[in-house]
PDB file of N, CA and C in Angstrom:
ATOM      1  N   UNK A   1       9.294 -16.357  -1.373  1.00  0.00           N
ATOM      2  CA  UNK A   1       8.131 -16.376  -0.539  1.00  0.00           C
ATOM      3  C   UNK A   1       7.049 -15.466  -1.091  1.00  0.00           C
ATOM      4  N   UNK A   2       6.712 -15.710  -2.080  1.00  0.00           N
ATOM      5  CA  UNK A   2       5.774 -14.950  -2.900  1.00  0.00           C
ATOM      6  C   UNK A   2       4.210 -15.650  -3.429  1.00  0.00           C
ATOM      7  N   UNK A   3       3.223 -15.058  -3.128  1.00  0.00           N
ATOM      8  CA  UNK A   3       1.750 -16.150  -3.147  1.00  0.00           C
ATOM      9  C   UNK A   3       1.744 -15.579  -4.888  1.00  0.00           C
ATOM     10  N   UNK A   4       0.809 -16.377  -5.743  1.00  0.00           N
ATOM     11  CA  UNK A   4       0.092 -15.939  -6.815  1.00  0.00           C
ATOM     12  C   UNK A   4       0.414 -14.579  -7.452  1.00  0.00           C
ATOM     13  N   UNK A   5       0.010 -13.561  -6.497  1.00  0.00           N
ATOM     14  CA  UNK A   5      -0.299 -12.047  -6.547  1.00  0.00           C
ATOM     15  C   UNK A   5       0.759 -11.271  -6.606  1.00  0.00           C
ATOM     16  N   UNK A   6       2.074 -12.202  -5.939  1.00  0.00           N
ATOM     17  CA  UNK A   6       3.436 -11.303  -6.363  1.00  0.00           C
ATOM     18  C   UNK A   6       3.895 -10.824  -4.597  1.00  0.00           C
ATOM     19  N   UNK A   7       2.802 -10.839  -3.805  1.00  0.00           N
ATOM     20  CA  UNK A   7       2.892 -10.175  -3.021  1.00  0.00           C
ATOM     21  C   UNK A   7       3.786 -11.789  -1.579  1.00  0.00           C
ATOM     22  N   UNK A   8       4.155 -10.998  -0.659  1.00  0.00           N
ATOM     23  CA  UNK A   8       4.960 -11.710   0.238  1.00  0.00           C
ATOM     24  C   UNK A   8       4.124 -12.483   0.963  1.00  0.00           C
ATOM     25  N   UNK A   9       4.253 -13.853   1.546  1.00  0.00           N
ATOM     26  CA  UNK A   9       3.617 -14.737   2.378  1.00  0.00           C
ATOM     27  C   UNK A   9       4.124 -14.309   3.596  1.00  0.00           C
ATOM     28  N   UNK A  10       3.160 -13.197   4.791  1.00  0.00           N
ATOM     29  CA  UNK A  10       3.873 -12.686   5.746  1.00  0.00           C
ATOM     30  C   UNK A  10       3.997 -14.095   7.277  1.00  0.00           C
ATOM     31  N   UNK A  11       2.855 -15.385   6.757  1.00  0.00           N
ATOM     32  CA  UNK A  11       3.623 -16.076   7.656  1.00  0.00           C
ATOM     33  C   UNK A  11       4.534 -16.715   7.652  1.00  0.00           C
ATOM     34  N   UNK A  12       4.845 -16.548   6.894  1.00  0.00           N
ATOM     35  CA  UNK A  12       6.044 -17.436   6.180  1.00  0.00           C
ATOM     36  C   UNK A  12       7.891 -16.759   7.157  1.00  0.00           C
ATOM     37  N   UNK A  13       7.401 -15.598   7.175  1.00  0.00           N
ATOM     38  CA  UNK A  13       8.580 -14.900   7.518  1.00  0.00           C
ATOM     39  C   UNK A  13       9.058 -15.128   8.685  1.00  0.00           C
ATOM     40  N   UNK A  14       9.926 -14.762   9.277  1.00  0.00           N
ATOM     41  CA  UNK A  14      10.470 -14.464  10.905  1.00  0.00           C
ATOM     42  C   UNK A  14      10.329 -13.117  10.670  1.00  0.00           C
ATOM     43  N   UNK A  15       9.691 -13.068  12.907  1.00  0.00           N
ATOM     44  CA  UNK A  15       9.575 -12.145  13.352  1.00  0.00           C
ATOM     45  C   UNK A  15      10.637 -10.677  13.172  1.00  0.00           C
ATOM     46  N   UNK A  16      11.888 -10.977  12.867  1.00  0.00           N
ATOM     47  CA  UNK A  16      12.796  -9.700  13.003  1.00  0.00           C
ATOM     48  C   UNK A  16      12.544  -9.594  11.690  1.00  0.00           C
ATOM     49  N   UNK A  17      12.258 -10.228  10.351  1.00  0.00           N
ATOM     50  CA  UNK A  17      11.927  -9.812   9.255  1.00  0.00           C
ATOM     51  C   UNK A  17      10.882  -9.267   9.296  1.00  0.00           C
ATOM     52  N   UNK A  18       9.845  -9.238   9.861  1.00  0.00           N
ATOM     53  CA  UNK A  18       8.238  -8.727   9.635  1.00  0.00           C
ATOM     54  C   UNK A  18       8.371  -7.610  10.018  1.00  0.00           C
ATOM     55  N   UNK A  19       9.360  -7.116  10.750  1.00  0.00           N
ATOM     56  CA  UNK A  19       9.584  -6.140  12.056  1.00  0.00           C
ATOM     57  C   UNK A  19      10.600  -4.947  10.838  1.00  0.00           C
ATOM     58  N   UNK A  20      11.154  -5.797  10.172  1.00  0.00           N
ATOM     59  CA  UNK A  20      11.937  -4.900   8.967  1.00  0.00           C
ATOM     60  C   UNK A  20      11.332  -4.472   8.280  1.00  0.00           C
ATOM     61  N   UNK A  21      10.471  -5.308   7.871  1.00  0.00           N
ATOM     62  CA  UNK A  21       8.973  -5.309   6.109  1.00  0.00           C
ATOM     63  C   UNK A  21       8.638  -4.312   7.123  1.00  0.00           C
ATOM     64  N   UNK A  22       7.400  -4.297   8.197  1.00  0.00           N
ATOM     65  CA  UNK A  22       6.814  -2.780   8.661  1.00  0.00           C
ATOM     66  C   UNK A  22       7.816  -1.964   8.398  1.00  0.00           C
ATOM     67  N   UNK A  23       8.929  -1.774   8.632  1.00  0.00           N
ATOM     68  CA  UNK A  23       9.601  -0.490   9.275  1.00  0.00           C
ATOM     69  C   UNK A  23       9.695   0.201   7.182  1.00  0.00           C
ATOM     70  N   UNK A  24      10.009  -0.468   6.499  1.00  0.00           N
ATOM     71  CA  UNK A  24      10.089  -0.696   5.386  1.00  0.00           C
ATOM     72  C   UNK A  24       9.316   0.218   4.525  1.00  0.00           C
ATOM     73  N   UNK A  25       7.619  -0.510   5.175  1.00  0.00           N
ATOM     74  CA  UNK A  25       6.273   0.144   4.198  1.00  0.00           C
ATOM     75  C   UNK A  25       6.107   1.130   4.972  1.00  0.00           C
ATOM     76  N   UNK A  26       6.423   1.597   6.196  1.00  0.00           N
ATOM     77  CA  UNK A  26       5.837   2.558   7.028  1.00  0.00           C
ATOM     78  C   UNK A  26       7.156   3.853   6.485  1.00  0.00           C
ATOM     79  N   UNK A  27       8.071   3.468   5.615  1.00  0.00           N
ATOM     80  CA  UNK A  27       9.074   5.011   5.077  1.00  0.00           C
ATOM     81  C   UNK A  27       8.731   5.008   3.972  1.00  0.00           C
ATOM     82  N   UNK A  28       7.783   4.159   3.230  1.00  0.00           N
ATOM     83  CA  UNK A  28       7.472   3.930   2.245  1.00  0.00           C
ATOM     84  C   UNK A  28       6.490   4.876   2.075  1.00  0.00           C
ATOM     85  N   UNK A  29       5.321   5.529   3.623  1.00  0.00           N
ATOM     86  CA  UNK A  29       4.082   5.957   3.196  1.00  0.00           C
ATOM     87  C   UNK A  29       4.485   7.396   2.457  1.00  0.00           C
ATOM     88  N   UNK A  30       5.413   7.947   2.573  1.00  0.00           N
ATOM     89  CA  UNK A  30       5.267   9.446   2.486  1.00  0.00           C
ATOM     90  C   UNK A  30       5.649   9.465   0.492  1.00  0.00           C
ATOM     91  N   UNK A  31       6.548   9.144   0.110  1.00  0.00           N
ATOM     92  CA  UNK A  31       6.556   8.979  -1.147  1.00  0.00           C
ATOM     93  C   UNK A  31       5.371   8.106  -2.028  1.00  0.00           C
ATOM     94  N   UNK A  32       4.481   7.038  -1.045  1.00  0.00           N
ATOM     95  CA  UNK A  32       3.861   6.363  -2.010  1.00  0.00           C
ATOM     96  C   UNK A  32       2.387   8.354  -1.770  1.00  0.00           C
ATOM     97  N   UNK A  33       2.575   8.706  -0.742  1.00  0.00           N
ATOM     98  CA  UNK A  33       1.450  10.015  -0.903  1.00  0.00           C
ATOM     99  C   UNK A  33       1.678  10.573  -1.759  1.00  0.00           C
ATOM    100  N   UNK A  34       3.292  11.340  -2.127  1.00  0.00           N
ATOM    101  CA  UNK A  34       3.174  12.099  -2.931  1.00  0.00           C
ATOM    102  C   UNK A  34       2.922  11.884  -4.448  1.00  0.00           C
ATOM    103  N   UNK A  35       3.575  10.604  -4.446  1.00  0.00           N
ATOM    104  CA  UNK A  35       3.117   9.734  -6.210  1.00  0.00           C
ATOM    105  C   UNK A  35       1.412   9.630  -6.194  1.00  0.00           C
ATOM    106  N   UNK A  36       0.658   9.024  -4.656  1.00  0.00           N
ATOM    107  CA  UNK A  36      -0.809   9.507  -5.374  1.00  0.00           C
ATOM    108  C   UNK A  36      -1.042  10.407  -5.072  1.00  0.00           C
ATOM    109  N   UNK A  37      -0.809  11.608  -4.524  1.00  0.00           N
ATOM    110  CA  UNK A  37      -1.133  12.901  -4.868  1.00  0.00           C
ATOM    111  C   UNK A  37      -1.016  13.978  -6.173  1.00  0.00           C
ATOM    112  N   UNK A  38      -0.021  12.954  -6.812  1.00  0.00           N
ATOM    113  CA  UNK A  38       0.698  13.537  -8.072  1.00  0.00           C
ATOM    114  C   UNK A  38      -0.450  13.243  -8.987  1.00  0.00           C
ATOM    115  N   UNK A  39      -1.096  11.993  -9.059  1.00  0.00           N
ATOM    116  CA  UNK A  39      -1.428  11.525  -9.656  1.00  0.00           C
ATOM    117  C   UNK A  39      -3.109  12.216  -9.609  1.00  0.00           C
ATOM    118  N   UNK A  40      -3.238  12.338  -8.405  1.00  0.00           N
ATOM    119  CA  UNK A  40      -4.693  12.954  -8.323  1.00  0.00           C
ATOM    120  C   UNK A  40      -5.493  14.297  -9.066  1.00  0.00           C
ATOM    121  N   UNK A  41      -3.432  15.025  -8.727  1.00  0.00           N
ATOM    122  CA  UNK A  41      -3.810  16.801  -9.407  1.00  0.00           C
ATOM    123  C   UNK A  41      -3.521  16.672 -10.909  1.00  0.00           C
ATOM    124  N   UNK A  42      -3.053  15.317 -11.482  1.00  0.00           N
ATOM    125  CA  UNK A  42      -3.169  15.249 -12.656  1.00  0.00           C
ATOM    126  C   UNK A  42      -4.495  15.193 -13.217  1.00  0.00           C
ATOM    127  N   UNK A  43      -4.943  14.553 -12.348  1.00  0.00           N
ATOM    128  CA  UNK A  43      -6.720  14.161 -12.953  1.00  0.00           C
ATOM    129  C   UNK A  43      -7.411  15.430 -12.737  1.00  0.00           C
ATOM    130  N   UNK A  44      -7.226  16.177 -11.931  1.00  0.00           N
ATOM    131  CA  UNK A  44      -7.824  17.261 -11.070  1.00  0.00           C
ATOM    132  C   UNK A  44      -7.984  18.199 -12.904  1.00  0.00           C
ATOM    133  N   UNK A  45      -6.426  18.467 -13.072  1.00  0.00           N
ATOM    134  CA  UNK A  45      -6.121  19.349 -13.966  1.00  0.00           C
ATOM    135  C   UNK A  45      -6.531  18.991 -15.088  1.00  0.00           C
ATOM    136  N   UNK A  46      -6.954  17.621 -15.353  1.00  0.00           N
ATOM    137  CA  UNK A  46      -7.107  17.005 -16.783  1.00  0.00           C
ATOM    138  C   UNK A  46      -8.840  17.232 -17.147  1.00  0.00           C
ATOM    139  N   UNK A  47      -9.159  16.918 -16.047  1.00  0.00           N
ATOM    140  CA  UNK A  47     -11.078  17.169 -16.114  1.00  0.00           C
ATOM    141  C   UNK A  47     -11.179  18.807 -16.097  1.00  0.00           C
ATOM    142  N   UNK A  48     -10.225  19.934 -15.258  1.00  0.00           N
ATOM    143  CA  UNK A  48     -10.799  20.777 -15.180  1.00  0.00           C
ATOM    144  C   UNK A  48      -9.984  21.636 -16.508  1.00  0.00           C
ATOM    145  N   UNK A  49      -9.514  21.457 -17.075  1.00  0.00           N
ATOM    146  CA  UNK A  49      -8.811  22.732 -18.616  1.00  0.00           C
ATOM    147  C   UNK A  49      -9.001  21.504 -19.570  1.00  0.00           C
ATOM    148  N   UNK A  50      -9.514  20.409 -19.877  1.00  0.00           N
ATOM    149  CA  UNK A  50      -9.828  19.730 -21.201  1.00  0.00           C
ATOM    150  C   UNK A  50     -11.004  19.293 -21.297  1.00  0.00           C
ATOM    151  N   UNK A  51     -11.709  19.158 -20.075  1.00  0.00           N
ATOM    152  CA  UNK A  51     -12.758  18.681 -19.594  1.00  0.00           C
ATOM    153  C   UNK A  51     -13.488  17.014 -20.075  1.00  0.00           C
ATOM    154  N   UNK A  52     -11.788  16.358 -20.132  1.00  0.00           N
ATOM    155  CA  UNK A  52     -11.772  15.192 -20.268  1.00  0.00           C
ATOM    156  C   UNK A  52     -12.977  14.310 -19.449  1.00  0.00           C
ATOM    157  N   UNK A  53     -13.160  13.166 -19.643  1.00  0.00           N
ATOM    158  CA  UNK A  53     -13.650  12.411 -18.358  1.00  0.00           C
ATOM    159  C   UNK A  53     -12.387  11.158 -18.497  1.00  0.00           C
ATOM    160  N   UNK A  54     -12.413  10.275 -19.240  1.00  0.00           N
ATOM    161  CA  UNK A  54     -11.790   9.038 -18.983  1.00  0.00           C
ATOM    162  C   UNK A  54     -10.516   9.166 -18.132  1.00  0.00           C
ATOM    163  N   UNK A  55      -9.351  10.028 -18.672  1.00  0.00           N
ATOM    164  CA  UNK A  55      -7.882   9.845 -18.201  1.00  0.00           C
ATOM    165  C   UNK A  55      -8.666  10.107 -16.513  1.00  0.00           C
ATOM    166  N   UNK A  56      -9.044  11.094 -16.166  1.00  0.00           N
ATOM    167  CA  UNK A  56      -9.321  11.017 -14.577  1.00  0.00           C
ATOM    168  C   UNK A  56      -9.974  10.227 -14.347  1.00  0.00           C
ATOM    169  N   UNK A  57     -11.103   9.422 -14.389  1.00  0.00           N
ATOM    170  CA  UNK A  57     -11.515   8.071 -13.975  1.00  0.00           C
ATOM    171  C   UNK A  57     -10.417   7.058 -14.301  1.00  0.00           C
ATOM    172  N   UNK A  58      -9.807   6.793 -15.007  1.00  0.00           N
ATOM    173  CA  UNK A  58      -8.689   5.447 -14.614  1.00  0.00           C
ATOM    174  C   UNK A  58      -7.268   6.250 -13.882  1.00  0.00           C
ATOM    175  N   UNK A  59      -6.914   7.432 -13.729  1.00  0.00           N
ATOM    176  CA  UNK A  59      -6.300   7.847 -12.782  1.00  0.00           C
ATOM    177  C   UNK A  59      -6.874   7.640 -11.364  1.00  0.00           C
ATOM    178  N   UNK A  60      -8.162   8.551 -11.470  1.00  0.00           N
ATOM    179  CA  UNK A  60      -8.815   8.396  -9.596  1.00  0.00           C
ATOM    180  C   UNK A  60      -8.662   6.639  -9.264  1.00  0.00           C
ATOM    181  N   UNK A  61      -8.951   5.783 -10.279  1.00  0.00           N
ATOM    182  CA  UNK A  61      -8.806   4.208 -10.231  1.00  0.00           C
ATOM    183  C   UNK A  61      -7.760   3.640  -9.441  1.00  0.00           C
ATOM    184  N   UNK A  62      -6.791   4.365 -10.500  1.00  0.00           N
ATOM    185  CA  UNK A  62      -5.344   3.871  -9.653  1.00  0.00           C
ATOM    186  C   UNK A  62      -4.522   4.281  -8.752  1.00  0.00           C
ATOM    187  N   UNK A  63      -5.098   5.633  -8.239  1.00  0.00           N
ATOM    188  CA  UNK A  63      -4.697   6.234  -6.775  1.00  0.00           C
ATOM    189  C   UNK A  63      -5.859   4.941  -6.109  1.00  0.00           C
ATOM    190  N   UNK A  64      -6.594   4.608  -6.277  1.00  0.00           N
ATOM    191  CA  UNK A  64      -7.549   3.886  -5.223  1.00  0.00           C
ATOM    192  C   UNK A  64      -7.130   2.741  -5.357  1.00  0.00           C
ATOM    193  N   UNK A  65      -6.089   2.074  -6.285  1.00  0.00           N
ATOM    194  CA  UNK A  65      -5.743   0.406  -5.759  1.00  0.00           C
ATOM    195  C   UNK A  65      -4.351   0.732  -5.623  1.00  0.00           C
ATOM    196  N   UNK A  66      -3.868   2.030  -5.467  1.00  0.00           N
ATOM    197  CA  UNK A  66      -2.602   2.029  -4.893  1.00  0.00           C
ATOM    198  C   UNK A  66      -2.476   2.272  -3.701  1.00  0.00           C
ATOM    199  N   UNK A  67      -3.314   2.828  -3.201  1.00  0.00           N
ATOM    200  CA  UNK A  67      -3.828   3.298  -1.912  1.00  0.00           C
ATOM    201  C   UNK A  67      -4.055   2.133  -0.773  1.00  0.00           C
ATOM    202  N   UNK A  68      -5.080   1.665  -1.462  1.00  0.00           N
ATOM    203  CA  UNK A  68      -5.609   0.180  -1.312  1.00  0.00           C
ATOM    204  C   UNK A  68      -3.979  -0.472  -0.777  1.00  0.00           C
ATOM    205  N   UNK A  69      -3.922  -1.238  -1.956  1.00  0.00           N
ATOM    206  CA  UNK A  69      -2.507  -1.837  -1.742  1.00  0.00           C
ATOM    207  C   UNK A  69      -1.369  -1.751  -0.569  1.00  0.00           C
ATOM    208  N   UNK A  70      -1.205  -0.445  -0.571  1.00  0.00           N
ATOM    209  CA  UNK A  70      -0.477  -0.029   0.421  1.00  0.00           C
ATOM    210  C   UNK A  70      -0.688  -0.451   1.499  1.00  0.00           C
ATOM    211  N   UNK A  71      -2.260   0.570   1.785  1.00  0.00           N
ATOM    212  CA  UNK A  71      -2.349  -0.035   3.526  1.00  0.00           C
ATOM    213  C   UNK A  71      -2.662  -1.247   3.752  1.00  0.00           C
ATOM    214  N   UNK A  72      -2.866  -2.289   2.913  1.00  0.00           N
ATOM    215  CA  UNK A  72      -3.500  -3.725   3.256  1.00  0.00           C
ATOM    216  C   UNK A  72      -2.215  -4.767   3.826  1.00  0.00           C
ATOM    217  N   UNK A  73      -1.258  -4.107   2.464  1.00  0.00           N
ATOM    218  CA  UNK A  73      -0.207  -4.538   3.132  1.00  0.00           C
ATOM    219  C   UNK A  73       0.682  -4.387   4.096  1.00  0.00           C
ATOM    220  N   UNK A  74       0.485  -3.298   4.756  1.00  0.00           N
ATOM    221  CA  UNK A  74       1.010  -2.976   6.118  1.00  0.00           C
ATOM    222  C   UNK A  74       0.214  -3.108   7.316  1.00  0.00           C
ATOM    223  N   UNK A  75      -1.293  -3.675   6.939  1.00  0.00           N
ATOM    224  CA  UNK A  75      -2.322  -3.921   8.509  1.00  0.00           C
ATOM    225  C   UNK A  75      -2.164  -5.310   8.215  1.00  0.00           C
ATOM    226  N   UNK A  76      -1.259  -6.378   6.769  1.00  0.00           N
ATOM    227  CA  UNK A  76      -0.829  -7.260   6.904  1.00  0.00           C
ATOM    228  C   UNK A  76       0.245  -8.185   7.852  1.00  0.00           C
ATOM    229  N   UNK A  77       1.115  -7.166   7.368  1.00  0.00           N
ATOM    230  CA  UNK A  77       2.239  -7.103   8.252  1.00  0.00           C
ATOM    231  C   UNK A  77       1.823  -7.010   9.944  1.00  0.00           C
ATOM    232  N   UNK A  78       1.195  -6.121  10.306  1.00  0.00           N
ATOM    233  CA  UNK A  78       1.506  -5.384  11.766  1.00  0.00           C
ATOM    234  C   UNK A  78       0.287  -6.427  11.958  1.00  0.00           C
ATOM    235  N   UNK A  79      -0.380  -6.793  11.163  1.00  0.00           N
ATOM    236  CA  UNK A  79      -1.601  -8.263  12.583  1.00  0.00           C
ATOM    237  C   UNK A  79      -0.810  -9.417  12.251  1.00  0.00           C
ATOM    238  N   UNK A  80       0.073 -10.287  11.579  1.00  0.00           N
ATOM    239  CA  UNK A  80       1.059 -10.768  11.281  1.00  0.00           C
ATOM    240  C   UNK A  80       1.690 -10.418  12.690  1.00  0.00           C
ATOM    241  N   UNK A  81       2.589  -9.453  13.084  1.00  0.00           N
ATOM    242  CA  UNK A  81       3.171  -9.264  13.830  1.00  0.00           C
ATOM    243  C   UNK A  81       2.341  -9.123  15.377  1.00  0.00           C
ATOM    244  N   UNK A  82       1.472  -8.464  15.207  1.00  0.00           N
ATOM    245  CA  UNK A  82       0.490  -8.880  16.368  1.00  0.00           C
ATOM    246  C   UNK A  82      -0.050  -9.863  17.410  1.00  0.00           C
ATOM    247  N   UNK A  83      -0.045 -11.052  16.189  1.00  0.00           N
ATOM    248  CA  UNK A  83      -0.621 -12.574  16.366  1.00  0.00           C
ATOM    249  C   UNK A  83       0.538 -13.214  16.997  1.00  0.00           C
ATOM    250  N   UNK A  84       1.984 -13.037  16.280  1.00  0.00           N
ATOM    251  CA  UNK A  84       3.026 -13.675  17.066  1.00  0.00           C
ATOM    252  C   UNK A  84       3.698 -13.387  18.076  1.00  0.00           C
ATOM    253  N   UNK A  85       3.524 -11.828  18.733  1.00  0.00           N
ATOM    254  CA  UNK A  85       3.296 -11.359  19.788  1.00  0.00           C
ATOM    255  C   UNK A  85       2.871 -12.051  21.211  1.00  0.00           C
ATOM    256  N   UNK A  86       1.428 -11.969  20.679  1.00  0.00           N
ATOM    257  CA  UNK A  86       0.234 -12.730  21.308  1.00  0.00           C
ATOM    258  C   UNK A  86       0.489 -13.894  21.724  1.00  0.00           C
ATOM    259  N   UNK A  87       1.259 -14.853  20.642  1.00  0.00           N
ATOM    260  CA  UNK A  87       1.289 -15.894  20.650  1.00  0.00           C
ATOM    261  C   UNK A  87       2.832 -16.361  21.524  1.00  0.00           C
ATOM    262  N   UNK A  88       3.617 -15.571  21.653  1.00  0.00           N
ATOM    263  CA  UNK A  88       4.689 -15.408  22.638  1.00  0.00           C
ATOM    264  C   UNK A  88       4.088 -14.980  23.596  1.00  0.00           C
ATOM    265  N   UNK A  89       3.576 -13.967  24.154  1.00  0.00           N
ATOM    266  CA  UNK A  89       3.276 -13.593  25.466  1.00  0.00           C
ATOM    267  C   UNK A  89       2.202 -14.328  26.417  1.00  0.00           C
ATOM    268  N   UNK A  90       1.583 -15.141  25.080  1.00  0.00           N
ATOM    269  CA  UNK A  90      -0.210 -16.082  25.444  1.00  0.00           C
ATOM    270  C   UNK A  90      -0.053 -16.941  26.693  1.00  0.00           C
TER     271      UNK A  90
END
């Protein structure tokens, strides 16, 4: 159940699965922070003692489509789960 992008077709799923996927990305948030936080004080440290520019611009890059990523796919999930809610209780 995978579109183009790699990523999951959340209507595709049943409800007790969607209900797993949230529970899933939501233990997911605290490690995906500290990997982009890791990633941030790398750039932090790389511009400020080499006074690089590039490595921190495609670092700050990819904290921002990992970031991205993350939450899109979990306000995926939870309006996914929302709608069929709705659509039971309607």
């Amino acid at each position: 159940m995978a579109n183009s992008a790699g990523n999951k077709d959340f209507t595709q799923m049943a409800l007790d699965k969607l209900v797993a996927e949230e529970q899933k990305l939501r233990s997911q948030r605290i490690p995906t922070a500290v990997f982009v936080g890791f990633l941030a004080g790398i750039a932090v440290y790389a511009a400020a003692t080499k006074g690089a520019i590039l490595l921190p611009i495609i670092l700050v890059v990819a904290v921002y489509i990992i970031g991205r990523n993350a939450s899109k796919k979990l306000k995926q999930v939870r309006d996914e789960i929302a709608r069929r809610t709705d659509e039971a209780n309607g």
